[in-house]
N, C-alpha and C. Protein backbone atom coordinates (compact mmCIF):
# COMPACT_ATOMS: atom_id res chain seq x y z
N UNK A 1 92.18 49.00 -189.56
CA UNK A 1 90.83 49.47 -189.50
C UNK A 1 89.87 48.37 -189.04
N UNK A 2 90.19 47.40 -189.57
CA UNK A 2 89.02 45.97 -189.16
C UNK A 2 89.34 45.96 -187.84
N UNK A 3 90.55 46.22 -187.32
CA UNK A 3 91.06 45.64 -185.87
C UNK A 3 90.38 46.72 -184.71
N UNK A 4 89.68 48.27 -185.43
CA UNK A 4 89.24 48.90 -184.50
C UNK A 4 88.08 48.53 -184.60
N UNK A 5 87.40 48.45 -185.82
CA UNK A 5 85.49 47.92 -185.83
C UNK A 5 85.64 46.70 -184.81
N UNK A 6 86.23 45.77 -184.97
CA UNK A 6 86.00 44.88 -184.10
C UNK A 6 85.82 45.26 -182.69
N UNK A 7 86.72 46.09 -182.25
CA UNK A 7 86.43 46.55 -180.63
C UNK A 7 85.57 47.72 -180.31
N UNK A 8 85.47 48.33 -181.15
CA UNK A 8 84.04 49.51 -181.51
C UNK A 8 82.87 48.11 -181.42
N UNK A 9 83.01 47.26 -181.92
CA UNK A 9 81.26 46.57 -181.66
C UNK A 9 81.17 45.56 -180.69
N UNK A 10 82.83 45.37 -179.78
CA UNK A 10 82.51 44.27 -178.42
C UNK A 10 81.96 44.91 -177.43
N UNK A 11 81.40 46.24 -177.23
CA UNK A 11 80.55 46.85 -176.09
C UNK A 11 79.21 46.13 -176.58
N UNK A 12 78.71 45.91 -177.71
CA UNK A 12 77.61 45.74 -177.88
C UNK A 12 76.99 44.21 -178.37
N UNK A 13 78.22 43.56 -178.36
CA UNK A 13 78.54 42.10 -178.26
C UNK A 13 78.19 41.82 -176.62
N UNK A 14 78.63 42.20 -175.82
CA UNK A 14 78.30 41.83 -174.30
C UNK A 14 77.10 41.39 -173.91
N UNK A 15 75.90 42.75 -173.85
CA UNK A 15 74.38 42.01 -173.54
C UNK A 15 74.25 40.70 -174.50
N UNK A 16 74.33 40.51 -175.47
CA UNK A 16 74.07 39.52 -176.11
C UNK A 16 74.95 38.07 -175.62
N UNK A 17 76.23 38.29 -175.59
CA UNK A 17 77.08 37.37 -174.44
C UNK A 17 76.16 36.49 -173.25
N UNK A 18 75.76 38.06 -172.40
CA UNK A 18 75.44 37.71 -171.27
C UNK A 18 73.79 37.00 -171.15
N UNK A 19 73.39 36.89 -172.62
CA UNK A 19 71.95 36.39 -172.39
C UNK A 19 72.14 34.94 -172.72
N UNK A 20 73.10 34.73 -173.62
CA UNK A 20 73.28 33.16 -174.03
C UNK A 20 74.05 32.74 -172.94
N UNK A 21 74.72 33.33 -172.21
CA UNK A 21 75.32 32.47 -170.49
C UNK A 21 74.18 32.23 -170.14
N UNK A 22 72.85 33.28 -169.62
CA UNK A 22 71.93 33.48 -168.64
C UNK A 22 71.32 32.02 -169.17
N UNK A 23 70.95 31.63 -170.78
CA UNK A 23 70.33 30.94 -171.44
C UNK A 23 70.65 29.11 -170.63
N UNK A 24 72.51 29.42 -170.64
CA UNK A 24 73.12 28.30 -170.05
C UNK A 24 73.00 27.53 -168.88
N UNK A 25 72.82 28.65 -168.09
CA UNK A 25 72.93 29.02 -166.58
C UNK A 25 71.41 28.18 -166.49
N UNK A 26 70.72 28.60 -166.70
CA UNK A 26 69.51 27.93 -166.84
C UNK A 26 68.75 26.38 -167.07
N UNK A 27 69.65 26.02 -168.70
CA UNK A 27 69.57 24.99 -168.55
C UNK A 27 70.07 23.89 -167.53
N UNK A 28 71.42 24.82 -167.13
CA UNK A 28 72.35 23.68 -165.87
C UNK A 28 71.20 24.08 -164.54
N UNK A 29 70.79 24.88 -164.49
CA UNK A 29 70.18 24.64 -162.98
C UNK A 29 68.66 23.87 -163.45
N UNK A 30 68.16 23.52 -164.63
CA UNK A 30 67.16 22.55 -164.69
C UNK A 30 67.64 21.01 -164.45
N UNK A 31 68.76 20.83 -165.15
CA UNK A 31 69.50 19.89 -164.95
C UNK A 31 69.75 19.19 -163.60
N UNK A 32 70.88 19.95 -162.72
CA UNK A 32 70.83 19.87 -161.43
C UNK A 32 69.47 19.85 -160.55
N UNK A 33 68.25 20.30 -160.64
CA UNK A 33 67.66 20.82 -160.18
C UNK A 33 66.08 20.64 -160.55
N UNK A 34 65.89 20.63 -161.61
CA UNK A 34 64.61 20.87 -162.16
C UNK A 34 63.79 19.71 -161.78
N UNK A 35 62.18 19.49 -162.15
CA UNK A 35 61.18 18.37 -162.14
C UNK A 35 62.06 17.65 -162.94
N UNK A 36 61.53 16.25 -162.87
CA UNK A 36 62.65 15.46 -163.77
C UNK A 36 62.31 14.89 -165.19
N UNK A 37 61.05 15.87 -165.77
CA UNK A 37 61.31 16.11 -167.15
C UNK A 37 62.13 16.96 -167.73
N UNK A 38 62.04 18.03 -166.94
CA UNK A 38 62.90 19.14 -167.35
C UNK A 38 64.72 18.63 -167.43
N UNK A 39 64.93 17.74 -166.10
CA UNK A 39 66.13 17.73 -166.09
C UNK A 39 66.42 16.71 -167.01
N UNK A 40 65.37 15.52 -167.85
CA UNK A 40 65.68 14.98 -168.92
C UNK A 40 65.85 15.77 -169.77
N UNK A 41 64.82 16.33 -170.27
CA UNK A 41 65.29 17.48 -171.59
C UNK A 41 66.33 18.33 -171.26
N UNK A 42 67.19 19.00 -170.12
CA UNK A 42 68.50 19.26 -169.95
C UNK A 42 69.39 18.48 -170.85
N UNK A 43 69.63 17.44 -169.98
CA UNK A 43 70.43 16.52 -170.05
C UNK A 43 70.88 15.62 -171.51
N UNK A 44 69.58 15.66 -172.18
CA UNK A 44 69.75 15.54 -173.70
C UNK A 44 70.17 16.62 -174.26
N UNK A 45 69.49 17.84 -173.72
CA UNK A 45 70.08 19.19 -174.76
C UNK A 45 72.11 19.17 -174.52
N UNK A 46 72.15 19.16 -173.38
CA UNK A 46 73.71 19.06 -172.75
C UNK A 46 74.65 17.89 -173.40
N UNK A 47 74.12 16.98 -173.28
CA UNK A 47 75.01 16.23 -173.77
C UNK A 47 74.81 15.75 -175.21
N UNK A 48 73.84 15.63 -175.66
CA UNK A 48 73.61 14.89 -176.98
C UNK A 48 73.29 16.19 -178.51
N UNK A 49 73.01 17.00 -178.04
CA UNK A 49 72.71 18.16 -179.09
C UNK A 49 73.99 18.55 -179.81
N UNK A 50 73.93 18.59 -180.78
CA UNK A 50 75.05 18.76 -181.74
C UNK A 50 74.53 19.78 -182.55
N UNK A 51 73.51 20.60 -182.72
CA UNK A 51 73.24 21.62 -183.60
C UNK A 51 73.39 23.08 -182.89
N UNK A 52 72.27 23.36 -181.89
CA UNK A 52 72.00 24.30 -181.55
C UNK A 52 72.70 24.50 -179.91
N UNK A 53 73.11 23.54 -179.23
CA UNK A 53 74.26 23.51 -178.48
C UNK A 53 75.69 24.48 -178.40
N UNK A 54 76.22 23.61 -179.52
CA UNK A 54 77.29 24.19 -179.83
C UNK A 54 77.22 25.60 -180.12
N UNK A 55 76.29 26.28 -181.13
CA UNK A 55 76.20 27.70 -181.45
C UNK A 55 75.80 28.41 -180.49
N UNK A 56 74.95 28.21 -179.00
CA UNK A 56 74.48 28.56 -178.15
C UNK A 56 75.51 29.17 -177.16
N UNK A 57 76.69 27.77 -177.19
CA UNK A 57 78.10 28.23 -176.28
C UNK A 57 78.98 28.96 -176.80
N UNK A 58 79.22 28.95 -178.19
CA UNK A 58 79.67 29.67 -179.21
C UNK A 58 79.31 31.68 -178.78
N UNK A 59 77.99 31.59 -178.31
CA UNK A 59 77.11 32.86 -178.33
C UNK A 59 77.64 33.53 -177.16
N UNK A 60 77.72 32.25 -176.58
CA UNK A 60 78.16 32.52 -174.66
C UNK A 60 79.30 33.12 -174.41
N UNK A 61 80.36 32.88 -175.76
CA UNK A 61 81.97 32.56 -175.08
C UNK A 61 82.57 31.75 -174.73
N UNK A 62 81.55 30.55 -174.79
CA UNK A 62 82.25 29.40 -174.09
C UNK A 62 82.81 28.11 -175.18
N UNK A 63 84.01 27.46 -174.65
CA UNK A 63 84.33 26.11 -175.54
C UNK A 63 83.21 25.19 -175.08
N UNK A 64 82.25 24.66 -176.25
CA UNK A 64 81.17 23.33 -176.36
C UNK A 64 81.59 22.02 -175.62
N UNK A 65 83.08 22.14 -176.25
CA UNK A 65 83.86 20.51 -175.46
C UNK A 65 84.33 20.29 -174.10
N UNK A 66 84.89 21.95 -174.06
CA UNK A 66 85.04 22.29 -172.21
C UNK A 66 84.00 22.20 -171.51
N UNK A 67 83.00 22.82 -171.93
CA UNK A 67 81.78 22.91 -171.08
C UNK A 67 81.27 21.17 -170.74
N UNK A 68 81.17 20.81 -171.93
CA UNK A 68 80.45 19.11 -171.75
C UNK A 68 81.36 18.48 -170.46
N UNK A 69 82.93 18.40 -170.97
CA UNK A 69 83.96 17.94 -169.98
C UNK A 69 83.46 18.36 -168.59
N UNK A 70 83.16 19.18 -167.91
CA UNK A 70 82.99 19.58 -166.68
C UNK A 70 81.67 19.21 -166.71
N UNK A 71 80.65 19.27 -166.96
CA UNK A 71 79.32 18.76 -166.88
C UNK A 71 79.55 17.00 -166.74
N UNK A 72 80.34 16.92 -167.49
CA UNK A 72 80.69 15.41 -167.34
C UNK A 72 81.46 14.74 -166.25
N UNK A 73 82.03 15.75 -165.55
CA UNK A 73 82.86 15.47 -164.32
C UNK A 73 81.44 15.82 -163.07
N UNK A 74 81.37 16.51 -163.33
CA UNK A 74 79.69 16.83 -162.35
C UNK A 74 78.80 15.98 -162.20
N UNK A 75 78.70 15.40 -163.68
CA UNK A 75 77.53 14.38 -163.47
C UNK A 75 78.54 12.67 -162.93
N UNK A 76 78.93 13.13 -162.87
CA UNK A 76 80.22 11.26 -162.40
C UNK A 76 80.40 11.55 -160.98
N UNK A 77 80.17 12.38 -160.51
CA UNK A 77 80.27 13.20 -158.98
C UNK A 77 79.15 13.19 -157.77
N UNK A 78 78.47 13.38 -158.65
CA UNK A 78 76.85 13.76 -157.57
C UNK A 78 75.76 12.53 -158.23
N UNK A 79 75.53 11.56 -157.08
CA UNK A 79 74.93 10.70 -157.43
C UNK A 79 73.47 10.83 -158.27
N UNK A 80 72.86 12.36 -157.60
CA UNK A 80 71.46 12.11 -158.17
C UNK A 80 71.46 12.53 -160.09
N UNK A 81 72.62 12.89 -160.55
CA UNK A 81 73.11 13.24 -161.69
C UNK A 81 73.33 12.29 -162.45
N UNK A 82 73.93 11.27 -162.14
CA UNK A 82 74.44 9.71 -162.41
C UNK A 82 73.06 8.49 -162.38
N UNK A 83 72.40 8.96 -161.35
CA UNK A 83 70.80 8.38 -161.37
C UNK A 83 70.06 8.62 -162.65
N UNK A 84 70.04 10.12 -162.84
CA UNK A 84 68.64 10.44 -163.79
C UNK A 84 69.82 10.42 -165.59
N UNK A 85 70.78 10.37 -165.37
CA UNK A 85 71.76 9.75 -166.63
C UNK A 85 71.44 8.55 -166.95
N UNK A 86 71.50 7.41 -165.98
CA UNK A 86 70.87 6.37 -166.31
C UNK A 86 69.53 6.25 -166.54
N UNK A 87 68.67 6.92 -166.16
CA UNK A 87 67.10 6.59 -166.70
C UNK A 87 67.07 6.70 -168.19
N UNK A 88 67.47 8.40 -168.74
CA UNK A 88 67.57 8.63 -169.64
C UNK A 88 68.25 7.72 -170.49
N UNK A 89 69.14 7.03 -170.08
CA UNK A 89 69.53 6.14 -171.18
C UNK A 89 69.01 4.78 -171.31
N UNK A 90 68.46 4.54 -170.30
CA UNK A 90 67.20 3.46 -170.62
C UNK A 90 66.29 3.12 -171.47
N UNK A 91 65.72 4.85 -171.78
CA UNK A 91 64.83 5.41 -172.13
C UNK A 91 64.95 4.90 -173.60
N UNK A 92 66.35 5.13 -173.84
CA UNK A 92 66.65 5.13 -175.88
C UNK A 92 66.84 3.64 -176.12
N UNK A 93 66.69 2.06 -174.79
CA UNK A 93 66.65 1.09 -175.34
C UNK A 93 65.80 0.63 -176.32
N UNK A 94 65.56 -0.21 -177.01
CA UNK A 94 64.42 -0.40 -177.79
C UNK A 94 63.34 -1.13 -176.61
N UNK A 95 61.76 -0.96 -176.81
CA UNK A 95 60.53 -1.25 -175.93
C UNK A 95 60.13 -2.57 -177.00
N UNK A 96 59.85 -3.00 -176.10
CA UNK A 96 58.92 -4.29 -177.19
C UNK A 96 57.46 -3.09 -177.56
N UNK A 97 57.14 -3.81 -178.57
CA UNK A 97 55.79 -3.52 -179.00
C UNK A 97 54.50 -4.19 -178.51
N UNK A 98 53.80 -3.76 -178.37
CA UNK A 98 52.65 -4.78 -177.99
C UNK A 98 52.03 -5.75 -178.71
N UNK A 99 52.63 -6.31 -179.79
CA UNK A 99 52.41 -7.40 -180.90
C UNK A 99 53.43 -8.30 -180.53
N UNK A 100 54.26 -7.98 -179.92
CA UNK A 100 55.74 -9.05 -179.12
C UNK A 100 54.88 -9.58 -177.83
N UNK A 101 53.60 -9.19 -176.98
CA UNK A 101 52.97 -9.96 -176.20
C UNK A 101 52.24 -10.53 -176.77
């Protein structure tokens, strides 16, 4: 009986599927693509998010670790990906303060 509810409610599992891809889909084309705040805040949500990430791909259908893996082969690939990776990680060095001048 559990084994039919379950497939009685994957018709209605789908739209919901297909909005957390659309959700995905999105962030990767800010990423690739976006002004390059946007594609910072990508790029942190993508790689560094550990909360709402994971449940997001979870929503999608998708494996969290697969997905990163190929994002991670993408971004080692296309230089302007590998560019704005490095800013961002610039970003989290520590700044002097202005009491250090």
């Amino acid at each position: 009986m559990a084994t039919n509810a379950a497939v009685l409610a994957e018709p209605s599992a789908v739209p919901e599927k297909r909005l957390w891809q659309a959700v995905l889909v999105t962030v990767i084309q800010e990423w690739i693509s976006g002004p390059l705040r946007f594609k910072r805040q990508a790029e942190e949500y993508l790689f560094q998010d550990q909360e709402d990430f994971p449940t997001v791909c979870q929503s999608a259908g998708m494996d969290v670790d697969r997905l990163r893996a190929k994002l991670n082969r993408l971004r080692l690939h296309t230089p302007t990906l590998q560019a704005s990776a490095q800013v961002n990680r610039s970003e989290h060095w520590p700044r002097p303060t202005s009491a250090a001048f």
